[in-house]
Structures are given as structure tokens and as C-alpha cells.
N, C-alpha and C. Protein backbone atom coordinates (compact mmCIF):
# COMPACT_ATOMS: atom_id res chain seq x y z
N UNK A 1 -49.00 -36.89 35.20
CA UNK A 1 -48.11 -36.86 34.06
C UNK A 1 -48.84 -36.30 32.84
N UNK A 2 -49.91 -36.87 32.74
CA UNK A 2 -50.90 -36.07 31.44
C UNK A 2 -50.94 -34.89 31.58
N UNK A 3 -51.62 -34.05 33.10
CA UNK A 3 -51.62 -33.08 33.55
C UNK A 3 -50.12 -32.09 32.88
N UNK A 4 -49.00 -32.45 32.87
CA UNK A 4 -47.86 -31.78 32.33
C UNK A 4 -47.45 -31.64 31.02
N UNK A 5 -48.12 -32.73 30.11
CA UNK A 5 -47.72 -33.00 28.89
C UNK A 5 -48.07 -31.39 27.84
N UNK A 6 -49.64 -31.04 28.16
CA UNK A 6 -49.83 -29.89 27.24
C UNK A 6 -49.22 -28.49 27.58
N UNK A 7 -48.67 -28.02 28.53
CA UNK A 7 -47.89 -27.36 29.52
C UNK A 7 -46.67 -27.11 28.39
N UNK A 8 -46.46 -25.76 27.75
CA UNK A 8 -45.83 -25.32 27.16
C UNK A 8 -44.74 -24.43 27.92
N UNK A 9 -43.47 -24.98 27.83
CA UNK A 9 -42.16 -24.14 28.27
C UNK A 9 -42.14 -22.66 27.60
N UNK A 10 -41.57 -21.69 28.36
CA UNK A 10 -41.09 -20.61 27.89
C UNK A 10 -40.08 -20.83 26.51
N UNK A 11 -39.12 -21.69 27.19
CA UNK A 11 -37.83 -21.58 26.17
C UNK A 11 -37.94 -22.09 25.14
N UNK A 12 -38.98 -23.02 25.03
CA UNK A 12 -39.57 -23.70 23.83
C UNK A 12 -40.50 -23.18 23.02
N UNK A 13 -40.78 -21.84 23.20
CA UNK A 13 -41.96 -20.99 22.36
C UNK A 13 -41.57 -20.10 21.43
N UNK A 14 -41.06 -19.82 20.28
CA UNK A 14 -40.59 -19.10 19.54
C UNK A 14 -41.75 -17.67 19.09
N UNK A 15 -41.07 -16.50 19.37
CA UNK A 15 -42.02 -15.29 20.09
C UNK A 15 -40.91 -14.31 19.07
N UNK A 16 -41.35 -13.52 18.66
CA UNK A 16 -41.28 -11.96 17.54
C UNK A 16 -40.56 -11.56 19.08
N UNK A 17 -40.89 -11.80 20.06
CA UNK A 17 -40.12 -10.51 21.28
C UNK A 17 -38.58 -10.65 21.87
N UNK A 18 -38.17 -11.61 20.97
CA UNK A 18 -36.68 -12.31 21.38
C UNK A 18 -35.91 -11.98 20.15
N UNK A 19 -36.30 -11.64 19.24
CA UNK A 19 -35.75 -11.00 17.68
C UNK A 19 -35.46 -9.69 17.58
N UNK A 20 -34.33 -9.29 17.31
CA UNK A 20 -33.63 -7.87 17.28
C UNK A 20 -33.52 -7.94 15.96
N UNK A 21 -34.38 -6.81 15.29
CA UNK A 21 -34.16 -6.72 13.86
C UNK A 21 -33.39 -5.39 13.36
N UNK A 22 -32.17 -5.54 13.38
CA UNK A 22 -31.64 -4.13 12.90
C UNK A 22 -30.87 -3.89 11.11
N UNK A 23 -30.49 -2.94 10.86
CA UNK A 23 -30.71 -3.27 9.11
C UNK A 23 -29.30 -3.59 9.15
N UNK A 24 -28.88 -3.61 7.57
CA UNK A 24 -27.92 -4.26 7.05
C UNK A 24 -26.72 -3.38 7.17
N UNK A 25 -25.61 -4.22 8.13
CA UNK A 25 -24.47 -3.54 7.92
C UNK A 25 -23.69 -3.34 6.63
N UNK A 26 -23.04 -1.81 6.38
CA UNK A 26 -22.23 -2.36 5.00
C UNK A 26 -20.58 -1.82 5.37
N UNK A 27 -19.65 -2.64 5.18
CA UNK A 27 -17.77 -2.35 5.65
C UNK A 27 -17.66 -1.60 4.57
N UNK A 28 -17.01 -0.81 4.10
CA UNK A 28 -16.04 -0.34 3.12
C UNK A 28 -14.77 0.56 3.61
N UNK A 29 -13.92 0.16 2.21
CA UNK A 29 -12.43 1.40 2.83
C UNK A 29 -12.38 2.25 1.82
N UNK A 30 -12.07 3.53 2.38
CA UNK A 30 -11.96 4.96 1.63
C UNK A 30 -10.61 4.53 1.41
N UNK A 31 -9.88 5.06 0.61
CA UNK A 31 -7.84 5.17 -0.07
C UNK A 31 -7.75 6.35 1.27
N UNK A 32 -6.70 5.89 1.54
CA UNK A 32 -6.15 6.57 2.76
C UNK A 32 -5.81 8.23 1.84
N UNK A 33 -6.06 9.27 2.66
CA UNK A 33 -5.42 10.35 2.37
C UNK A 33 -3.72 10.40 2.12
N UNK A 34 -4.05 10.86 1.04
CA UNK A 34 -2.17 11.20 1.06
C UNK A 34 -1.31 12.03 2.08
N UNK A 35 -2.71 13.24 1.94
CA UNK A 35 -2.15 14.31 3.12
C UNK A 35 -1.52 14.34 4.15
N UNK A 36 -2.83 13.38 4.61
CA UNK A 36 -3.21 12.63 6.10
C UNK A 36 -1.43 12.87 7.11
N UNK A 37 -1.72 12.97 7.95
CA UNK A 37 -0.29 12.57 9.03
C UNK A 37 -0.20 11.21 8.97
N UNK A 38 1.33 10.83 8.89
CA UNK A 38 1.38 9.69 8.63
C UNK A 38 1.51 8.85 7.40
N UNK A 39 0.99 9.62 6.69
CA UNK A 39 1.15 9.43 5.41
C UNK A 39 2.46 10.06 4.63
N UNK A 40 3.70 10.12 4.85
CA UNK A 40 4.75 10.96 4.39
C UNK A 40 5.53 10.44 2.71
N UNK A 41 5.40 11.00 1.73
CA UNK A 41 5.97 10.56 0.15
C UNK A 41 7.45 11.55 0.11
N UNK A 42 8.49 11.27 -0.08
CA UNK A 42 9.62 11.95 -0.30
C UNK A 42 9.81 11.51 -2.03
N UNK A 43 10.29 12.62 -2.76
CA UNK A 43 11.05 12.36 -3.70
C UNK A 43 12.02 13.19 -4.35
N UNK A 44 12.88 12.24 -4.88
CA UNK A 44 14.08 12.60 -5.03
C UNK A 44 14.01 13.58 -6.29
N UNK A 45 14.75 15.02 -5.89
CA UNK A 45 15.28 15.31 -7.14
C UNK A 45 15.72 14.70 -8.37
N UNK A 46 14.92 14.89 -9.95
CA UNK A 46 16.45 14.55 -10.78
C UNK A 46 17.41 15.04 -11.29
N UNK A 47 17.66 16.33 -10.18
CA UNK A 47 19.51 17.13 -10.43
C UNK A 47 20.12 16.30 -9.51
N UNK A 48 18.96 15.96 -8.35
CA UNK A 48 20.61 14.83 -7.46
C UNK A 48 20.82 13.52 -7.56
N UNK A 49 19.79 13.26 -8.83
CA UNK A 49 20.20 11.91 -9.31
C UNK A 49 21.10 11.80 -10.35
N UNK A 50 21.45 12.71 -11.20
CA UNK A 50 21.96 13.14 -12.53
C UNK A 50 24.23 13.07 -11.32
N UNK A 51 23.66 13.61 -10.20
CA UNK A 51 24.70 14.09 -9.41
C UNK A 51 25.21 13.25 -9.03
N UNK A 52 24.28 12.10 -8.53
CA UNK A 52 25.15 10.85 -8.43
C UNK A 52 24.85 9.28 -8.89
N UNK A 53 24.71 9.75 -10.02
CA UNK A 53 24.65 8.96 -11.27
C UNK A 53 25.91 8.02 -11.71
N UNK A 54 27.05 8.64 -10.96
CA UNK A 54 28.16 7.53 -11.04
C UNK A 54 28.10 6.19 -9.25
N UNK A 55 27.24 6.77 -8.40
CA UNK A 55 27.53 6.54 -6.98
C UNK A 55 26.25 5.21 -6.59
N UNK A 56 26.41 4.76 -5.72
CA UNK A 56 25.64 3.69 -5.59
C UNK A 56 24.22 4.12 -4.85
N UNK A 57 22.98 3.66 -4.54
CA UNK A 57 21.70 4.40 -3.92
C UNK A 57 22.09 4.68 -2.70
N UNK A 58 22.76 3.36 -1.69
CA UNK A 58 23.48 3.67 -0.69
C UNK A 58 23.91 5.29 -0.38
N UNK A 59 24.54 5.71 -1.28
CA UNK A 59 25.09 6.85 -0.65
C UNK A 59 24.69 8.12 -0.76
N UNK A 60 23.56 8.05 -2.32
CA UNK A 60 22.57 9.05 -2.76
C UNK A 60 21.53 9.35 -1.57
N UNK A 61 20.91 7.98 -0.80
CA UNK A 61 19.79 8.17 0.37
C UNK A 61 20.66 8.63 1.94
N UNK A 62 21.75 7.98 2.27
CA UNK A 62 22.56 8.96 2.96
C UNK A 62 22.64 10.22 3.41
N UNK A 63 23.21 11.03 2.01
CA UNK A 63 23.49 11.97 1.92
C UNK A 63 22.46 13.15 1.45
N UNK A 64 20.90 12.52 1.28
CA UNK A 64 20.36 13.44 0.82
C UNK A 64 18.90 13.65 1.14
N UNK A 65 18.77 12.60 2.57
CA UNK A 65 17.82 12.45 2.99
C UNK A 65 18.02 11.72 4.68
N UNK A 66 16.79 11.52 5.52
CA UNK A 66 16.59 11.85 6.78
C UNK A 66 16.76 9.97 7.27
N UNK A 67 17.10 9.29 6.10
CA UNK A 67 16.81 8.07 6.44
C UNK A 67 18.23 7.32 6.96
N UNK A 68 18.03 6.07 7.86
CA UNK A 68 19.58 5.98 8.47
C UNK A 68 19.81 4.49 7.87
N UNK A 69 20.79 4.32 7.04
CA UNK A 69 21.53 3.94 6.04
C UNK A 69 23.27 2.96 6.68
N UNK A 70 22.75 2.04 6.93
CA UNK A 70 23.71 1.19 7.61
C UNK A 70 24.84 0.75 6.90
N UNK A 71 25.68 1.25 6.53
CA UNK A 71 26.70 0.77 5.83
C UNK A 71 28.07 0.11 6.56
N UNK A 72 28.90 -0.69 5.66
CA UNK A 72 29.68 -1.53 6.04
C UNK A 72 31.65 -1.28 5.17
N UNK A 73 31.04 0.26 4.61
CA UNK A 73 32.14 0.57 3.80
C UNK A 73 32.17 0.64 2.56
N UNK A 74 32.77 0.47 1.92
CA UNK A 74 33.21 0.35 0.44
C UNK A 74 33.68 -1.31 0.05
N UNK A 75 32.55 -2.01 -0.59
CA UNK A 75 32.64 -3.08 -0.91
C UNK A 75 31.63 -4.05 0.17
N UNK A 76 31.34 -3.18 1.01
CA UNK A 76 30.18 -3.86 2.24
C UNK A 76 29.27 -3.85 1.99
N UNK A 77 28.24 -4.56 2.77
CA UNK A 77 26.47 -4.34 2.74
C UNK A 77 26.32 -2.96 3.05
N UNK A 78 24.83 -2.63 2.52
CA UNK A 78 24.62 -1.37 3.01
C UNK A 78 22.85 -1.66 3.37
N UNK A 79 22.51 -1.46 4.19
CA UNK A 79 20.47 -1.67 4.56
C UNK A 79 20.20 -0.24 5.14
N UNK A 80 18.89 -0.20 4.82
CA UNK A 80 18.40 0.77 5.28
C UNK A 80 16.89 0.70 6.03
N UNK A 81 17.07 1.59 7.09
CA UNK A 81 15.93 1.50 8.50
C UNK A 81 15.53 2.72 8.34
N UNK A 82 14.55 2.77 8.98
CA UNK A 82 13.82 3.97 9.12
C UNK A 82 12.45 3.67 9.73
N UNK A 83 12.09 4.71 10.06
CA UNK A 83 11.06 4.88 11.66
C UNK A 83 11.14 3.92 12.78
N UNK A 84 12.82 2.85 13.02
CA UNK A 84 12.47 2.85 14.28
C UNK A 84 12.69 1.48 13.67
N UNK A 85 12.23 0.71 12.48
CA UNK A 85 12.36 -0.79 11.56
C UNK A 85 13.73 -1.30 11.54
N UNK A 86 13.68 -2.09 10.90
CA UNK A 86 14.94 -2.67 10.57
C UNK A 86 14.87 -2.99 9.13
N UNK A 87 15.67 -3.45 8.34
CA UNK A 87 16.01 -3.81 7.29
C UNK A 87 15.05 -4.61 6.62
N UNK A 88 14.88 -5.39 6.90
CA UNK A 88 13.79 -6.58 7.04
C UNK A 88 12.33 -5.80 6.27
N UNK A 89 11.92 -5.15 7.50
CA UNK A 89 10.46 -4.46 7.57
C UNK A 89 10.33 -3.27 6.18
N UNK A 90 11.47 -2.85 5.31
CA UNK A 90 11.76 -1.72 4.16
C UNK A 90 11.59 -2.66 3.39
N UNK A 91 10.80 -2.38 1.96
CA UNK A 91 10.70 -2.62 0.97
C UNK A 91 11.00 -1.99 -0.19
N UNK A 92 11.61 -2.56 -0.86
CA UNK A 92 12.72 -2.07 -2.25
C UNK A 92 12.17 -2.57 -3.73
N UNK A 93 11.51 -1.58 -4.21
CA UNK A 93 10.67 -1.94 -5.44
C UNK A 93 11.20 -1.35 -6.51
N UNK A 94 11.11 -2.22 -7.44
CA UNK A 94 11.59 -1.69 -8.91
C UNK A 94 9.99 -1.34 -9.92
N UNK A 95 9.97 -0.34 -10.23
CA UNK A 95 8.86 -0.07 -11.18
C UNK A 95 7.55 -0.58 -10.10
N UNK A 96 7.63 -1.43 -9.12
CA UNK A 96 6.51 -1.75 -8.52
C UNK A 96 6.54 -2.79 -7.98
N UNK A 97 7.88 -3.62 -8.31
CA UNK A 97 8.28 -5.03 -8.20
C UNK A 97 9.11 -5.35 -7.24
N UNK A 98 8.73 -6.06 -5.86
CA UNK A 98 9.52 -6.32 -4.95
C UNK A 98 10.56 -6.99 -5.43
N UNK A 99 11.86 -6.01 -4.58
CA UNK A 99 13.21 -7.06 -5.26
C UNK A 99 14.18 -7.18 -4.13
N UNK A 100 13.25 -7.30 -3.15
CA UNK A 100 14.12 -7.64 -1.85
C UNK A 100 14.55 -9.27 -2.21
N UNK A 101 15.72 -9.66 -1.07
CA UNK A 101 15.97 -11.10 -1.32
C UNK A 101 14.64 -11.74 -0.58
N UNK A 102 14.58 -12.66 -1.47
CA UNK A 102 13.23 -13.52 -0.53
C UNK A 102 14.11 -14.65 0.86
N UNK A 103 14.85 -14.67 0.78
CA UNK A 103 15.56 -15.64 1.92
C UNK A 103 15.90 -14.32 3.07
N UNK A 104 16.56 -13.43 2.67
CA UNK A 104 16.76 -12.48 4.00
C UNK A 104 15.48 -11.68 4.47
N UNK A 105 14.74 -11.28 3.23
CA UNK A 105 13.69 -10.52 3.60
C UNK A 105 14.18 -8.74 3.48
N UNK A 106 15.60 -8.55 3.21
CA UNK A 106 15.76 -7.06 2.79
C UNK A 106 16.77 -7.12 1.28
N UNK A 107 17.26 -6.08 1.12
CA UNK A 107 18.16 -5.25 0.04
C UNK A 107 19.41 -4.60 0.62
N UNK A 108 20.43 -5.11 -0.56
CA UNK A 108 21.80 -4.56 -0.58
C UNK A 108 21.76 -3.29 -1.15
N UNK A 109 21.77 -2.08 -0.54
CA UNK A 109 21.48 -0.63 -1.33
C UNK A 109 22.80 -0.43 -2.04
N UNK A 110 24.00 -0.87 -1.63
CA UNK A 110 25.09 -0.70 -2.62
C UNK A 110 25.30 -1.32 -3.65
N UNK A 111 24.53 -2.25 -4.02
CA UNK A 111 24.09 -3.05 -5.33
C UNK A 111 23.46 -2.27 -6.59
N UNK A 112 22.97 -1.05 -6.29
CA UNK A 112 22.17 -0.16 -7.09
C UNK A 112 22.55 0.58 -7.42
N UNK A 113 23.21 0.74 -8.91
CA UNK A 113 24.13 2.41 -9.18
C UNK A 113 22.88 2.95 -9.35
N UNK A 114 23.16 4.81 -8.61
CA UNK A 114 21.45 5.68 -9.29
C UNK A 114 21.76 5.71 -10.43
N UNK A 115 22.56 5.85 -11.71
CA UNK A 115 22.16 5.93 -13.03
C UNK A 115 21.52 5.23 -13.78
N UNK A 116 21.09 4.06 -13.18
CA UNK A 116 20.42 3.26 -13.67
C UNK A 116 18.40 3.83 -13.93
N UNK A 117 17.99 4.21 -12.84
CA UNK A 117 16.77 4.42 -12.44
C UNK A 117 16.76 6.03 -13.20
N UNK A 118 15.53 6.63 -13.20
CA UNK A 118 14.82 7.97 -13.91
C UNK A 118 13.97 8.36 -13.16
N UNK A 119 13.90 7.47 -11.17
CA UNK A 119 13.19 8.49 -10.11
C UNK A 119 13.10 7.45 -9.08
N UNK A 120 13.33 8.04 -8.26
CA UNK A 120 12.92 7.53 -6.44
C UNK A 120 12.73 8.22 -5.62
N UNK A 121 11.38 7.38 -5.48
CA UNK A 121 10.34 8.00 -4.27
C UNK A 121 10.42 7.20 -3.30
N UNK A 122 10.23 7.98 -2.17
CA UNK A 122 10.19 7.02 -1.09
C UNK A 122 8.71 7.00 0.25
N UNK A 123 8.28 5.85 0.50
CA UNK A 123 7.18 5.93 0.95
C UNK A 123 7.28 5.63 2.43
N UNK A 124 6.93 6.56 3.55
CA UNK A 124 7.01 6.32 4.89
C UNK A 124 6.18 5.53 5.45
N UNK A 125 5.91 4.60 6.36
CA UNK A 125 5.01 4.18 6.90
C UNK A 125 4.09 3.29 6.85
N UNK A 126 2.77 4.24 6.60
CA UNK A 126 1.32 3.67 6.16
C UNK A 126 1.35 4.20 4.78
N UNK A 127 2.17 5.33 4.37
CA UNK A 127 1.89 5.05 3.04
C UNK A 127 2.37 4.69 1.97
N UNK A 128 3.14 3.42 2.13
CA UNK A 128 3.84 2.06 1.34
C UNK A 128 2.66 1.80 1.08
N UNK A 129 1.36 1.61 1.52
CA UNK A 129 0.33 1.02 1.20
C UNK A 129 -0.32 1.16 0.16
N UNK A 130 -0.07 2.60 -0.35
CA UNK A 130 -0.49 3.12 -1.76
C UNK A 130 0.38 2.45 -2.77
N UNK A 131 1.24 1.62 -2.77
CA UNK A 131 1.88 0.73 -4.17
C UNK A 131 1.61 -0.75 -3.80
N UNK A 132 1.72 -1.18 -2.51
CA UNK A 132 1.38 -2.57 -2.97
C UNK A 132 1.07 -2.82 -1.28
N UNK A 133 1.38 -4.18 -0.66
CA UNK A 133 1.12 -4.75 0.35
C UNK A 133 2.16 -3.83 1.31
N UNK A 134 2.82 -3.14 1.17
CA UNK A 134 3.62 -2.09 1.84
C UNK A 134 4.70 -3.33 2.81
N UNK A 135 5.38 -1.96 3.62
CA UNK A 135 6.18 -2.91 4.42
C UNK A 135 5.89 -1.86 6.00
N UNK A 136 6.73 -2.04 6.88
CA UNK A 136 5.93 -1.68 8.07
C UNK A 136 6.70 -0.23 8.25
N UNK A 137 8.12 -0.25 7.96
CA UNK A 137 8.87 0.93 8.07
C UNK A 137 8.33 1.50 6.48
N UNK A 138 8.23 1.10 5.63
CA UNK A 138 8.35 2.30 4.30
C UNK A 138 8.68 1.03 3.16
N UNK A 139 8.65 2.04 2.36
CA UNK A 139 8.85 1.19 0.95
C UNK A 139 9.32 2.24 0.26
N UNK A 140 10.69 1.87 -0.77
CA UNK A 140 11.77 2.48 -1.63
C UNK A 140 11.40 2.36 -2.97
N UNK A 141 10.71 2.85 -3.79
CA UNK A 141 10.27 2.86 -5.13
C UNK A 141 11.28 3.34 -5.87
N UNK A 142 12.09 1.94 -7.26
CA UNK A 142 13.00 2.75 -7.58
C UNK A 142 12.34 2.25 -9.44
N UNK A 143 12.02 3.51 -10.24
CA UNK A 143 11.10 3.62 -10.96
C UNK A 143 12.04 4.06 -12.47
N UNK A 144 12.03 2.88 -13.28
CA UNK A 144 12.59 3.13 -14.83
C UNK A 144 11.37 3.64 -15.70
N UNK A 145 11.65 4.94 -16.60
CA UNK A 145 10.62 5.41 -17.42
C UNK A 145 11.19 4.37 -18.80
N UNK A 146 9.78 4.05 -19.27
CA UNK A 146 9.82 3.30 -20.95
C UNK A 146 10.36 4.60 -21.67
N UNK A 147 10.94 3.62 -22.99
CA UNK A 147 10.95 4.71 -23.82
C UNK A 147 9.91 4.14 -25.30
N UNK A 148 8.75 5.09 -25.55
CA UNK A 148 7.79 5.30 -26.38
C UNK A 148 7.84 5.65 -27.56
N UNK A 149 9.01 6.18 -28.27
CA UNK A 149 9.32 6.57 -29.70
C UNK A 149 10.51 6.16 -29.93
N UNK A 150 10.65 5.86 -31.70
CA UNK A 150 11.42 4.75 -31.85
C UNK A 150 12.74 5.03 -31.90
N UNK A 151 13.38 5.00 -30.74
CA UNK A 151 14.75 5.24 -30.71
C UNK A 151 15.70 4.75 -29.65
N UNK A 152 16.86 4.62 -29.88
CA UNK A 152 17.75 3.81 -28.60
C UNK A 152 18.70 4.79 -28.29
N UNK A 153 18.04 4.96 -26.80
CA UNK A 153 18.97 5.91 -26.19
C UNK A 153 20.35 4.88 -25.14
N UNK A 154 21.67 5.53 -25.70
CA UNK A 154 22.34 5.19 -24.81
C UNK A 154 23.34 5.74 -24.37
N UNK A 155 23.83 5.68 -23.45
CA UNK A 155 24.63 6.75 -22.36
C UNK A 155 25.68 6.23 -21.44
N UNK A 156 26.55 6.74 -21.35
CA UNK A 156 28.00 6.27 -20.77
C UNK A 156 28.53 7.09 -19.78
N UNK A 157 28.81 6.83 -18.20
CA UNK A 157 29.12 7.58 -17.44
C UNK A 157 30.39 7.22 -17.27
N UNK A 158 31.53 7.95 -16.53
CA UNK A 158 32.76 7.33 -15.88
C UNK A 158 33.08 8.17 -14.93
N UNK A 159 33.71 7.88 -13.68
CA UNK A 159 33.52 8.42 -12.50
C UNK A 159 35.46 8.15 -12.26
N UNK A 160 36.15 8.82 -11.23
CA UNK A 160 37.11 8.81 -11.03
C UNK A 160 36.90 9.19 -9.79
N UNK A 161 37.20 8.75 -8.17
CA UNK A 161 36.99 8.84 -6.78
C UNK A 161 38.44 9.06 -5.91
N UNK A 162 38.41 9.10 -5.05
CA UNK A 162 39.67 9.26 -4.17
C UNK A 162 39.81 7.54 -4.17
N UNK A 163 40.89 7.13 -3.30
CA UNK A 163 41.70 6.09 -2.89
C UNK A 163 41.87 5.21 -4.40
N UNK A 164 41.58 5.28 -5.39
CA UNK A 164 41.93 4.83 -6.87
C UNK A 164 40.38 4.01 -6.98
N UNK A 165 39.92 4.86 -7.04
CA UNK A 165 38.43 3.81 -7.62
C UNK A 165 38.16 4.83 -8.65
N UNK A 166 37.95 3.69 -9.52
CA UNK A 166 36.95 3.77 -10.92
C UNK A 166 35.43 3.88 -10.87
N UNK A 167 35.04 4.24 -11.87
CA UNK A 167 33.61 3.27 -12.35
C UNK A 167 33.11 3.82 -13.71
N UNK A 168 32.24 2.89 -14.28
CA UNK A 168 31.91 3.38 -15.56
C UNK A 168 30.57 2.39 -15.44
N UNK A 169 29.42 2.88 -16.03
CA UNK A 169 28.15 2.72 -16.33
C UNK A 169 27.78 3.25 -17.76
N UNK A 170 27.38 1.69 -18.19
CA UNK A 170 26.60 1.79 -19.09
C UNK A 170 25.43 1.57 -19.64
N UNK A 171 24.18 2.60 -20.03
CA UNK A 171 22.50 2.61 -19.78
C UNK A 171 22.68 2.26 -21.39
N UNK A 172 21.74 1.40 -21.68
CA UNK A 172 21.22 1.17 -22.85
C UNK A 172 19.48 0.92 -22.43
N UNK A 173 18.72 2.24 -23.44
CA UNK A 173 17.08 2.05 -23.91
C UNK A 173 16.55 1.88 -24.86
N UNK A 174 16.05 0.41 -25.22
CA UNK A 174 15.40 0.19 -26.27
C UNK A 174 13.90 0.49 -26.29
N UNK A 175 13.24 0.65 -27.65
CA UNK A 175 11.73 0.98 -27.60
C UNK A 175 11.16 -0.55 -27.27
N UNK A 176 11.67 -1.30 -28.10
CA UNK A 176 10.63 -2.35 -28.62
C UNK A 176 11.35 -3.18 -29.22
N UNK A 177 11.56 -4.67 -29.11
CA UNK A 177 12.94 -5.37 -29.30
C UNK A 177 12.23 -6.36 -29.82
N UNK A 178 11.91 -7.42 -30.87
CA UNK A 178 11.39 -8.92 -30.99
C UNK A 178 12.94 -9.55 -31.20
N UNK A 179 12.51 -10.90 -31.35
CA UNK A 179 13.44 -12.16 -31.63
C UNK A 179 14.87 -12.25 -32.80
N UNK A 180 13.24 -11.72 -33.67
CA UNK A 180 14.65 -11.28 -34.82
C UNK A 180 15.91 -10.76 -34.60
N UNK A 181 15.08 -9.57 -34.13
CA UNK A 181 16.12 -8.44 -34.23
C UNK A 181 17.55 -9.05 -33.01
N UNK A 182 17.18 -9.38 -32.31
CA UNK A 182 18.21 -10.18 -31.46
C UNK A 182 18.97 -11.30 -31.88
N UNK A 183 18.12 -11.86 -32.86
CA UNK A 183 19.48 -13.15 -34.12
C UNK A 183 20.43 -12.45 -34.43
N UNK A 184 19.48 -11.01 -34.96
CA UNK A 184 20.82 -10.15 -35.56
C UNK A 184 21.91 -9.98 -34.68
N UNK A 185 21.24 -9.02 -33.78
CA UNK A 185 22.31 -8.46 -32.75
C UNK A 185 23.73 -9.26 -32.59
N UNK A 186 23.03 -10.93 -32.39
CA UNK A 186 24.11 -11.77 -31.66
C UNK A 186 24.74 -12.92 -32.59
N UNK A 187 23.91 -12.55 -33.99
CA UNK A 187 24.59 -13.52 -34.84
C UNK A 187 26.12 -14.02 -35.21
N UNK A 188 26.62 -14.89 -35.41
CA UNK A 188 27.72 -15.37 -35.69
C UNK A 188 28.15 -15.87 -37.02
N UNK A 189 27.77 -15.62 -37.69
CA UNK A 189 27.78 -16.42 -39.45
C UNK A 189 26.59 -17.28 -39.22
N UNK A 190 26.69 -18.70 -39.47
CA UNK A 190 25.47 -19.28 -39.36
C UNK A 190 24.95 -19.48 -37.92
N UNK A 191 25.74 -19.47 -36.62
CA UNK A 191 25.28 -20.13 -35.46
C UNK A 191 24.28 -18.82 -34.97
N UNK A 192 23.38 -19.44 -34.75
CA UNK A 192 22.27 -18.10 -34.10
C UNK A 192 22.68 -18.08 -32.30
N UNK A 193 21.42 -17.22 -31.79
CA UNK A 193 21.48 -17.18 -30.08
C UNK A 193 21.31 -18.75 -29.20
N UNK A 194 20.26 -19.09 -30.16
CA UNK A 194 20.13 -20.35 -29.60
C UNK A 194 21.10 -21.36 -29.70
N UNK A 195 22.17 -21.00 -30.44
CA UNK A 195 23.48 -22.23 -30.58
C UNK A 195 24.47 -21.73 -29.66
N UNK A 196 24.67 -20.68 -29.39
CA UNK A 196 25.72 -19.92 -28.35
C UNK A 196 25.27 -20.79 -27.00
């Protein structure tokens, strides 16, 4: 038994010849090419937004592009799919701001008159990824320009359609609005906004 005690194991000998020393890995991500395949950006004219500036997005992306646009009529839902997705998987951004419903997970495109918006782009794929967490089919960027000098632009459309439909839209742009100026707006003799 003594005989065994000084008797040094292999597996118990810590040896430089069992150590793989290789250098330091480093991860990084390049921004995906825009170019790239796969990467596809559409955007919309603004003569064919000006064009259907009385009409809902529904029927502007329809009619003026490759994307398939599920509609339910006049007064129906309308969703939109593309590459193969469903409704769900499209993302519908305002200025940058998801405004899908959070309970369904998509957008009513006939909810959106184009006169409202000043550009939409649309992002295929992988490259939704260039505005935010993307979605798997694409992402719908629908993008209001500020207005920067001091003036209020506002503008009045009215539309007249077959089967007796109306419509009328009205855009109001302010520069720069505080509190005050809104007592005014909505004043009543003495009762301010906050008494309404």
C-alpha cells in the first residue's frame, strides 16, 4: 500500500500538453447591404400619392404595386401578405412606429387614407431590418414629413366615387404648438380645455 501511495496518475498531473492555446475570437455584424439580393426597398411615387390622396392605402398598394392585398370590399378589412407571409408576419409603421394591433398582430390597410402620409416605402424581407426589429414578410413604412418654418399648412380634399360615395379629408400642419396656444384655440369665455 505504501508502495502505491507516491505513484502519480496520469489524469491527475496537470501538463502544458493538454492546453490548446488559440487567440481571441472577435463576433461582429457588418449593416447588411442594401444592394444585396434579398434586400428589396420599393417606393412610392409622390404623383401616385397626390393621385390617390382621396383613396384608402388599401387600394393605392393594390393597384400600384406587386404586393397581394386581401380585401373584403368596401367597408371590409383589408391585410396585406407578401412573400408567401401572412398578415400577421407585415409590419405597418408610422414614421418608425409600429402600429399594428398588438392583440391581432396585423393592420387594417383600409383604415389609412394616403393623404394623410408625405411617403411610403416599402421594405421586403430581410430588409425590414434596416428600420427596426423587422417582420418576416416586410415592413410598410408610412412616413409624415415635420413642418420646420413657422407656418400652418392646411389642405382639404373631396372625392366623389361611383355607387354614391363621398369623402372629404382634412390635413392640418402645425410647426410647433405649446399649451397656451391651445387655451386659445379651445377657449370658451372663462371655461378653459381642462373644464371641457
Amino acid at each position: 500500500m505504501v508502495f502505491f501511495l507516491p505513484v502519480h496518475y496520469s489524469g491527475q498531473i496537470s501538463t502544458d500538453l493538454d492546453t490548446i492555446k488559440i487567440k481571441e475570437v472577435v463576433i461582429s455584424r457588418n449593416k447588411p447591404d442594401t444592394e444585396a439580393s434579398g434586400y428589396k426597398k420599393t417606393k412610392i411615387d409622390s404623383s401616385t400619392l397626390v393621385n390617390y390622396s382621396n383613396r384608402n392605402l388599401s387600394d393605392m398598394l393594390s393597384e400600384n404595386t406587386d404586393i397581394y392585398i386581401k380585401s373584403y370590399g368596401m367597408g371590409g378589412t383589408s391585410t396585406v401578405a407578401f412573400r408567401g407571409t401572412t398578415a400577421s408576419h407585415t409590419i405597418i409603421d408610422w414614421n418608425g412606429i409600429n402600429i399594428n394591433s398588438p392583440m391581432l398582430g396585423q393592420s387594417d390597410l383600409s383604415l389609412f387614407p394616403v393623404g394623410l402620409v408625405d411617403d411610403v416605402n416599402i421594405y421586403f424581407g430581410g430588409a425590414s431590418m434596416l428600420l427596426n426589429n423587422g417582420g418576416i414578410g416586410g415592413t410598410i413604412n408610412l412616413e409624415t414629413a415635420p413642418v420646420w418654418n413657422k407656418e400652418t399648412v392646411i389642405s382639404l380634399n373631396s372625392g366623389i366615387g361611383s355607387f354614391g360615395s363621398y369623402s372629404e379629408l382634412l390635413k392640418v400642419k402645425l410647426e410647433t404648438i405649446n399649451f397656451k396656444q391651445l387655451r386659445k384655440l379651445f377657449c370658451k369665455g372663462p371655461k378653459m380645455i381642462s373644464d371641457i
